[in-house]
N, C-alpha and C. Protein backbone atom coordinates (compact mmCIF):
# COMPACT_ATOMS: atom_id res chain seq x y z
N UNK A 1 0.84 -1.18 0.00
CA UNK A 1 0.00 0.00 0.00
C UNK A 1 0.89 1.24 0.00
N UNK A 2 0.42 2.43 -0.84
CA UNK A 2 1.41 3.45 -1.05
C UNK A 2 0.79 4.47 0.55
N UNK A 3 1.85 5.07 0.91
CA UNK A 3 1.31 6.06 1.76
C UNK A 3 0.02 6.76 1.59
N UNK A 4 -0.50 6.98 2.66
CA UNK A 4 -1.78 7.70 2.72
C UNK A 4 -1.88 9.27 3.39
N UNK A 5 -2.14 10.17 2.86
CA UNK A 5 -2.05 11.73 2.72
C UNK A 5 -3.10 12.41 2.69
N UNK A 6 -3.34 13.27 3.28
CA UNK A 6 -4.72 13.88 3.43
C UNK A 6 -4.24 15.40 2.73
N UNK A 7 -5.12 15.86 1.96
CA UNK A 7 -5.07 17.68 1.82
C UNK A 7 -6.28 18.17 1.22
N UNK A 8 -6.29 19.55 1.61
CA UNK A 8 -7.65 20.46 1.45
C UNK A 8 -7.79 20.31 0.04
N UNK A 9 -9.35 20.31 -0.71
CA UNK A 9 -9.81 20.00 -1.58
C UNK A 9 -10.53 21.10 -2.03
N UNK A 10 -10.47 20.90 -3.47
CA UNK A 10 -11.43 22.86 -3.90
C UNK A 10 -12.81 21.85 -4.80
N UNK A 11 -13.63 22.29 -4.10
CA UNK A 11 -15.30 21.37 -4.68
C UNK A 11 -15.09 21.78 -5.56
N UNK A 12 -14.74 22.57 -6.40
CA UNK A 12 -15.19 22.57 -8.29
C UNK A 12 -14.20 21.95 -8.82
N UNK A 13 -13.02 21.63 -8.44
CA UNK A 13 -11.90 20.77 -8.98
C UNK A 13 -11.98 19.57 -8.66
N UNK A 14 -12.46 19.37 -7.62
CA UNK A 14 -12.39 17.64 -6.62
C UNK A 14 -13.69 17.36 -7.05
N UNK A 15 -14.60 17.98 -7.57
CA UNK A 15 -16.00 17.83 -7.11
C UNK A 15 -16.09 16.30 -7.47
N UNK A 16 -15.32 15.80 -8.31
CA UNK A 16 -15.67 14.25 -9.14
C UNK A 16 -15.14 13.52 -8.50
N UNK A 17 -14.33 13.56 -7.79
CA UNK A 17 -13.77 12.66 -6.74
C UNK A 17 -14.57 12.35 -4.84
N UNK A 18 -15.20 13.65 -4.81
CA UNK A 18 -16.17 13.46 -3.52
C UNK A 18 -17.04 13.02 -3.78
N UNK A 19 -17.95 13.66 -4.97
CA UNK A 19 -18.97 12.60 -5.58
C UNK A 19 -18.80 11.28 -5.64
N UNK A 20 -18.18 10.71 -6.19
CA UNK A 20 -17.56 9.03 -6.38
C UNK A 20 -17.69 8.55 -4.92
N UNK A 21 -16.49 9.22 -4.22
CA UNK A 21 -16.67 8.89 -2.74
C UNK A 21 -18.16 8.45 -1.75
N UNK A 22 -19.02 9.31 -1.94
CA UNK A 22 -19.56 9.69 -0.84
C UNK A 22 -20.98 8.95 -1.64
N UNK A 23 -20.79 8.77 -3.29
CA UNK A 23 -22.26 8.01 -3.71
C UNK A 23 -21.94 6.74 -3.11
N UNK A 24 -20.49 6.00 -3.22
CA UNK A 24 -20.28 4.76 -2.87
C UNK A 24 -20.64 4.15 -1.44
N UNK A 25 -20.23 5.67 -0.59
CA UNK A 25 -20.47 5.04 0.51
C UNK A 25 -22.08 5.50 1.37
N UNK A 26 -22.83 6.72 0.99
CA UNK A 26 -23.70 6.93 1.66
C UNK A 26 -25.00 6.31 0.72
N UNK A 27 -24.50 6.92 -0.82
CA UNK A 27 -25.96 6.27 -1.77
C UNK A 27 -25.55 4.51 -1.69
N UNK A 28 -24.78 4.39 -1.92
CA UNK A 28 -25.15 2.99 -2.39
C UNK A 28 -24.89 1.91 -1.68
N UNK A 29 -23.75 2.06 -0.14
CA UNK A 29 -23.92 1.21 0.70
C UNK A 29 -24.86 1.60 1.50
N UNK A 30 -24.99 2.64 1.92
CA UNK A 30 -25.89 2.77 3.40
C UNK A 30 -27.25 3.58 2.65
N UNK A 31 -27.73 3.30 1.48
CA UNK A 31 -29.00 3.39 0.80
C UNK A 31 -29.47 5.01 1.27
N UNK A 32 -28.70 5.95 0.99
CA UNK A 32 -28.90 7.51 1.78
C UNK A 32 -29.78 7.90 0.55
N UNK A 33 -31.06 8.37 -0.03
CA UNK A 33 -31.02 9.11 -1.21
C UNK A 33 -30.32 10.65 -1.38
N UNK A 34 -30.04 10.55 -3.08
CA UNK A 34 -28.99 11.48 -3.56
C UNK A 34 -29.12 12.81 -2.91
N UNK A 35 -30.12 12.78 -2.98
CA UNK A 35 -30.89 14.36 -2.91
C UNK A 35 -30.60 14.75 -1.14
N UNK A 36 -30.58 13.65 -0.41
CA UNK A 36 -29.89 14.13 0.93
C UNK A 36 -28.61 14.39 0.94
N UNK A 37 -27.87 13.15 0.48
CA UNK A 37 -26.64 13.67 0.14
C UNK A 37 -25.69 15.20 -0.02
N UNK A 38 -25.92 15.49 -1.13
CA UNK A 38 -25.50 16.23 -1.43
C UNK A 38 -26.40 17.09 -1.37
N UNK A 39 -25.83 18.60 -0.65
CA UNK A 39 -26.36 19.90 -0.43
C UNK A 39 -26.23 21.15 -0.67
N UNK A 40 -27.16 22.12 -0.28
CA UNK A 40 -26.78 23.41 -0.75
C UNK A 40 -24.94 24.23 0.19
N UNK A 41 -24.88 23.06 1.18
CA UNK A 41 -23.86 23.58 1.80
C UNK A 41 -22.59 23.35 1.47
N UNK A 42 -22.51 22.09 0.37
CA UNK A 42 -21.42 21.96 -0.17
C UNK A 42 -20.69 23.17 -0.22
N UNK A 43 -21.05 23.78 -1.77
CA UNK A 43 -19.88 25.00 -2.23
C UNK A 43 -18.97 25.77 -1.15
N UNK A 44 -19.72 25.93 -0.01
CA UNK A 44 -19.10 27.11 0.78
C UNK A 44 -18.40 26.08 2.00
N UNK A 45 -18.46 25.02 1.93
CA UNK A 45 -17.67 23.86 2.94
C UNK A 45 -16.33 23.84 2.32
N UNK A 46 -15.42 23.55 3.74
CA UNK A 46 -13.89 23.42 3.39
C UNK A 46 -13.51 22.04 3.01
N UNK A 47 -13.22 21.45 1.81
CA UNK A 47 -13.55 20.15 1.90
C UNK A 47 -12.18 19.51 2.04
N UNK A 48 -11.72 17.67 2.37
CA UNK A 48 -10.75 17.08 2.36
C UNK A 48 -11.02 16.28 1.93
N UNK A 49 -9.29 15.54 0.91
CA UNK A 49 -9.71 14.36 0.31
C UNK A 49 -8.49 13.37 1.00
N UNK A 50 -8.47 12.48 1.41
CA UNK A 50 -7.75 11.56 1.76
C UNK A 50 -7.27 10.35 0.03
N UNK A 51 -5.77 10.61 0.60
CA UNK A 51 -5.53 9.96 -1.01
C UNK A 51 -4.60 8.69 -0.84
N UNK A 52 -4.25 7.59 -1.40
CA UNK A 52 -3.50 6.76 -1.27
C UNK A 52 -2.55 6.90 -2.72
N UNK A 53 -1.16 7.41 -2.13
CA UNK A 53 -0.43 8.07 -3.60
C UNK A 53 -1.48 9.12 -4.00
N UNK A 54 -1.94 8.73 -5.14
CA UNK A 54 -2.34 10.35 -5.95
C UNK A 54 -4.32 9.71 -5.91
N UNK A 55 -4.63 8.42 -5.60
CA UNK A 55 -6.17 8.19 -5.38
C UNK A 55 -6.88 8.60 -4.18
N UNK A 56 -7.57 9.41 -4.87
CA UNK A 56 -8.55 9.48 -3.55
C UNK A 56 -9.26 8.38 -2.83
N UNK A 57 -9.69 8.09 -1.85
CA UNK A 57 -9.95 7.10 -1.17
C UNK A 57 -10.90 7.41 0.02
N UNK A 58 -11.05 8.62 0.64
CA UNK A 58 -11.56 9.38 1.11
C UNK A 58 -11.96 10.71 1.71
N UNK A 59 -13.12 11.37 2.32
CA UNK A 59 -13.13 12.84 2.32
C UNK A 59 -14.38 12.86 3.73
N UNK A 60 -14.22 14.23 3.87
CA UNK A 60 -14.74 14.74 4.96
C UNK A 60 -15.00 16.53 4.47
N UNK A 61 -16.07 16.92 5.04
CA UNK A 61 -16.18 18.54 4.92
C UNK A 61 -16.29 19.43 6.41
N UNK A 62 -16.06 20.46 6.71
CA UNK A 62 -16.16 21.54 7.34
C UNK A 62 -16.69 22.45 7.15
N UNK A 63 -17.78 22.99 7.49
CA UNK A 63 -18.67 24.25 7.44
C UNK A 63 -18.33 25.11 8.34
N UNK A 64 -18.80 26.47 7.96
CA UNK A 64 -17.93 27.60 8.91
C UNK A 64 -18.11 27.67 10.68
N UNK A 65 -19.02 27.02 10.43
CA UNK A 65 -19.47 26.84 12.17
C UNK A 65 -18.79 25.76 12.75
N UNK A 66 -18.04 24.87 12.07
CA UNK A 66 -17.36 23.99 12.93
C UNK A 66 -17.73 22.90 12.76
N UNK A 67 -18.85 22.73 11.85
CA UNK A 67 -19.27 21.57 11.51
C UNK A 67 -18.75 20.53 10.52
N UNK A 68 -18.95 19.37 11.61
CA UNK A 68 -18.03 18.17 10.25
C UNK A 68 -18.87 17.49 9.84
N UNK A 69 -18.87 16.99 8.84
CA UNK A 69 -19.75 16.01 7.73
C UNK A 69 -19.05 15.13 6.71
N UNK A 70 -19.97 14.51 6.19
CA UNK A 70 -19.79 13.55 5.19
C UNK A 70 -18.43 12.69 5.47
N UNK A 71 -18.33 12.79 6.62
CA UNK A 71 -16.65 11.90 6.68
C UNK A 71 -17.23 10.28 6.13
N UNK A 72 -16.38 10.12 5.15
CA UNK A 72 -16.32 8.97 4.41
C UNK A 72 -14.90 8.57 3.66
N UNK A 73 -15.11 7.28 3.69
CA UNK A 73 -13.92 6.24 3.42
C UNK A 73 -13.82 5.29 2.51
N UNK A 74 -13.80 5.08 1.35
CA UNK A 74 -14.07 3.89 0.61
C UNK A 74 -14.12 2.23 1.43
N UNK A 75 -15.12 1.20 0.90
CA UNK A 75 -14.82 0.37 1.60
C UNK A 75 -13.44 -0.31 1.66
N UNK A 76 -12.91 -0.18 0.83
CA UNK A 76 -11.18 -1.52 0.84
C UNK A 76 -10.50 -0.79 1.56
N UNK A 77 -10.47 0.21 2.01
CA UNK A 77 -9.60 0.81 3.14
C UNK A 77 -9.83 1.37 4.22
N UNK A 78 -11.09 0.94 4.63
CA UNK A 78 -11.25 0.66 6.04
C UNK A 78 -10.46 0.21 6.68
N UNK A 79 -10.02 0.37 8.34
CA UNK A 79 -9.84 -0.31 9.48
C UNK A 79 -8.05 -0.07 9.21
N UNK A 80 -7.87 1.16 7.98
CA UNK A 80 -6.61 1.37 8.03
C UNK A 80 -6.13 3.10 8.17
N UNK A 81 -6.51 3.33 9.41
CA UNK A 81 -6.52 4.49 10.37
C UNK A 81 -6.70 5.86 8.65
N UNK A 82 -7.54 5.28 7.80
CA UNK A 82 -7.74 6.67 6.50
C UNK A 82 -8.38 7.72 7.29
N UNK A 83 -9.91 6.73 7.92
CA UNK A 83 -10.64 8.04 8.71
C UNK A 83 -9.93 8.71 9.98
N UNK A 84 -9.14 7.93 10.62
CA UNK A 84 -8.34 8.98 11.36
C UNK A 84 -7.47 9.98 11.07
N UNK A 85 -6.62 9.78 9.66
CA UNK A 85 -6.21 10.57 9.36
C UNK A 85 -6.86 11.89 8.98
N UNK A 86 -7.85 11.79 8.34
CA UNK A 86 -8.58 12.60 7.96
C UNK A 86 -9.23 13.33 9.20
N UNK A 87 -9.72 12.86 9.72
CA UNK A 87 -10.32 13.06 10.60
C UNK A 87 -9.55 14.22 11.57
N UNK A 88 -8.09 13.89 11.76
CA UNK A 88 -6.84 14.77 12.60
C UNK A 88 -7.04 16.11 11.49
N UNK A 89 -6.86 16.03 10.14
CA UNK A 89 -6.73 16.54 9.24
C UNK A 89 -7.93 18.27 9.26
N UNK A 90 -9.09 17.18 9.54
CA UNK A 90 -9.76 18.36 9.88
C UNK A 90 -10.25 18.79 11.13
N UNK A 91 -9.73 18.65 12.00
CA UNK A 91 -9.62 18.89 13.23
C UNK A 91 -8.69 19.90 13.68
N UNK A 92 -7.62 19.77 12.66
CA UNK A 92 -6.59 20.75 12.99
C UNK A 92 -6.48 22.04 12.13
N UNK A 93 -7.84 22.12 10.59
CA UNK A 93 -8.07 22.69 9.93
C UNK A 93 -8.77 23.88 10.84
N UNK A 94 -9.58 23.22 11.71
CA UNK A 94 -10.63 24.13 12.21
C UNK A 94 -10.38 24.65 13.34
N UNK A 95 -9.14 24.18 14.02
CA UNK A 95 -8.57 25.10 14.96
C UNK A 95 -7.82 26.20 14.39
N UNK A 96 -7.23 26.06 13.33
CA UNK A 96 -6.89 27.03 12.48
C UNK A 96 -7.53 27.95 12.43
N UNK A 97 -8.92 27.76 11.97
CA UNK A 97 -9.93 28.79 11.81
C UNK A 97 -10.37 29.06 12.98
N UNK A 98 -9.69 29.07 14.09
CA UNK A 98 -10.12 29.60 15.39
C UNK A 98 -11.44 28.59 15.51
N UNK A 99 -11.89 27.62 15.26
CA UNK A 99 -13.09 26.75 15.69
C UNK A 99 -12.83 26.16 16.50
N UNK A 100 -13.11 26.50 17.81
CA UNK A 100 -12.25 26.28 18.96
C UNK A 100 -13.20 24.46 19.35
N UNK A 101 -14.67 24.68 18.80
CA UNK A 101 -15.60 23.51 18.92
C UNK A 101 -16.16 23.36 17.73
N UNK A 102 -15.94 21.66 17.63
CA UNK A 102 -16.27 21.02 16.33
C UNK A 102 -17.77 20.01 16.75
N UNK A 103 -18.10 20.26 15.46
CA UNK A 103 -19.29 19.05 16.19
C UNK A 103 -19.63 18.11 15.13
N UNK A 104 -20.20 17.23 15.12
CA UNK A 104 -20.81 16.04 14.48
C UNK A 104 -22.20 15.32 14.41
N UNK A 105 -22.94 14.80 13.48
CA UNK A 105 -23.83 13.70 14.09
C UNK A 105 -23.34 12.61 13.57
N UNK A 106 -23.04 11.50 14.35
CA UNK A 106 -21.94 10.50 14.08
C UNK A 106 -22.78 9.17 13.89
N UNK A 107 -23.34 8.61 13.12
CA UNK A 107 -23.92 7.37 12.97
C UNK A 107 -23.66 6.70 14.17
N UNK A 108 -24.23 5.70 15.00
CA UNK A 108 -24.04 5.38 16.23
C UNK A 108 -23.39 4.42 16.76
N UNK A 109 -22.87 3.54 15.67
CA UNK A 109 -22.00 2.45 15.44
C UNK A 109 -20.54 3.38 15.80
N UNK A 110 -20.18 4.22 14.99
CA UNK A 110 -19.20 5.05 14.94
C UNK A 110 -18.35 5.66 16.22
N UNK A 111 -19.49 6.16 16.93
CA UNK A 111 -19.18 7.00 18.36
C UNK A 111 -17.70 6.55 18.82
N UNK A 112 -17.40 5.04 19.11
CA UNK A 112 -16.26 4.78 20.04
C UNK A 112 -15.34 5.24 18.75
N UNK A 113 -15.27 5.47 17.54
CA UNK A 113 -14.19 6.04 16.63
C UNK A 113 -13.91 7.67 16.92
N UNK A 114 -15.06 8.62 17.25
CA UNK A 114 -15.18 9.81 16.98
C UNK A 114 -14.81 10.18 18.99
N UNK A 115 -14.82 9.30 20.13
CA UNK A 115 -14.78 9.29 20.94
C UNK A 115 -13.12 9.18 21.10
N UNK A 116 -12.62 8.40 20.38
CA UNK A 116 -11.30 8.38 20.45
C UNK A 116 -10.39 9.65 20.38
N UNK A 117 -10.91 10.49 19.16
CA UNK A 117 -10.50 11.90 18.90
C UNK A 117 -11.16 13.00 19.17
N UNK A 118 -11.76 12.48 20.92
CA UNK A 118 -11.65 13.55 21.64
C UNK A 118 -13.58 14.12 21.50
N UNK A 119 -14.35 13.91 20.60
CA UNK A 119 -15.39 14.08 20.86
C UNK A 119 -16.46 13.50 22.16
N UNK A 120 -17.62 14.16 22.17
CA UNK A 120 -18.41 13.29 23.14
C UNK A 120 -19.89 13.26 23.07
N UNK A 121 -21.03 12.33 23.33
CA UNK A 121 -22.09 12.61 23.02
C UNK A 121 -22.71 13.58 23.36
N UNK A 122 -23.75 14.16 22.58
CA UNK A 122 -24.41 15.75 23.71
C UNK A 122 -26.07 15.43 23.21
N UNK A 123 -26.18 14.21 22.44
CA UNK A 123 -28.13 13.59 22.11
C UNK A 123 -28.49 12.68 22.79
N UNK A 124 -29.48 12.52 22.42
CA UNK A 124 -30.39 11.04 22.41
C UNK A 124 -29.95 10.94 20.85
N UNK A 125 -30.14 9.33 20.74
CA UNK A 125 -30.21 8.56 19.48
C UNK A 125 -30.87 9.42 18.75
N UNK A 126 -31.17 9.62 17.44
CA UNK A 126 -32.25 10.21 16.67
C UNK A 126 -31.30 9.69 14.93
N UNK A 127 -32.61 9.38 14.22
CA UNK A 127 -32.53 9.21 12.60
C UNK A 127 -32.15 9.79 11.77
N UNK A 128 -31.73 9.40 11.09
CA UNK A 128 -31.04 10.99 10.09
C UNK A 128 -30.76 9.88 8.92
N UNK A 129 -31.51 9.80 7.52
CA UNK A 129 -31.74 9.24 6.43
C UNK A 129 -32.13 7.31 6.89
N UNK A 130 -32.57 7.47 7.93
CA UNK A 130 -33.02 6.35 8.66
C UNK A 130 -32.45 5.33 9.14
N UNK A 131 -31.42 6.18 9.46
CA UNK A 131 -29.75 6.03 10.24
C UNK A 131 -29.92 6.34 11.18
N UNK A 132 -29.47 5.35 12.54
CA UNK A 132 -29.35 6.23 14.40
C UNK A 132 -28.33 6.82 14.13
N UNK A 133 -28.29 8.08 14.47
CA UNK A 133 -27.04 9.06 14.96
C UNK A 133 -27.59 9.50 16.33
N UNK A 134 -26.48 10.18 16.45
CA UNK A 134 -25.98 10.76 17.90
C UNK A 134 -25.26 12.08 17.47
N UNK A 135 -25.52 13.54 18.00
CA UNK A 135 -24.89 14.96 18.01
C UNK A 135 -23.76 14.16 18.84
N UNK A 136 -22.43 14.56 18.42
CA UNK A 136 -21.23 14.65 19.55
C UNK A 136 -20.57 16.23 19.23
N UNK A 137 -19.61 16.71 20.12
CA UNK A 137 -18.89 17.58 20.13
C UNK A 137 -17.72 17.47 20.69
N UNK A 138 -16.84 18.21 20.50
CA UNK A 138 -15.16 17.96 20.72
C UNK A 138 -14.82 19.69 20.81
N UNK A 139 -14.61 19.79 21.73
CA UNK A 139 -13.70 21.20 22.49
C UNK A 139 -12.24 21.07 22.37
N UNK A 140 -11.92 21.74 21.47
CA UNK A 140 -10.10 21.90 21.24
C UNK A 140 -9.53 22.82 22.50
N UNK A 141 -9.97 23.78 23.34
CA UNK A 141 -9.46 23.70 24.59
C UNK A 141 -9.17 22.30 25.56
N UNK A 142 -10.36 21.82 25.76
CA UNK A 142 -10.55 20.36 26.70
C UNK A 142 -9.75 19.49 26.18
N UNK A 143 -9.55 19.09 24.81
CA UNK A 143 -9.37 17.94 24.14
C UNK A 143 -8.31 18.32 23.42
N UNK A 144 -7.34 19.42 23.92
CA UNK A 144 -5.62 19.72 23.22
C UNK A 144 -4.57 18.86 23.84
């Protein structure tokens, strides 16, 4: 496996590569329809692509409020720390931007992943494309 590298992504240049990403893993494994998917919040989100050598493999976005989304991973490279990388990747993006608190709704399977890097629950269970999630948040004061 070639090294794995994360860097900031410009949606009108990447746009074909997050697409790919994120149909594979939200439309067509976890049955999300398109139209949830993808949003009006794209354009103005800071996006990341996680690459193996020069393939993308996976991505995650940031909205100006601190919000993280769409973190996704292709399946064949799972369980090989991609989403953590990424994950550090934009974590350290948004302290940058002075986002001192990041937040999430983390599918609920997920939590002990997003718990690891410092997030924590702040819901009840609740559905989201008929998916349990959970709101978590992560304080870059608390969690430096």
């Amino acid at each position: 496996m070639n090294k794995i590298s994360v860097r900031l992504a410009d949606w009108h240049k990447d746009n074909a590569d997050i697409h790919r990403i994120r149909s594979a893993v939200f439309v067509a494994e976890q049955h999300v329809p398109p139209e949830l998917e993808f949003d009006a919040e794209d354009p103005s989100a800071v996006h990341f692509l996680a690459l193996e050598g020069d393939y993308p493999i996976g991505t995650a976005r940031l909205l100006p409020d601190g919000t993280i989304g769409r973190v996704s991973v292709l399946k064949d490279w799972r369980g090989l720390n991609v989403g953590d990388a990424l994950m550090r990747a934009v974590i350290l993006e948004a302290q940058n931007r002075d986002l001192s608190q990041q937040m999430l709704s983390a599918q609920v399977h997920a939590t002990p992943f997003y718990e690891r890097l410092g997030f924590r629950v702040v819901s009840e269970e609740f559905l989201e494309a008929g998916i349990p999630h959970v709101d978590m948040v992560r304080d870059s004061r608390e969690s430096a």
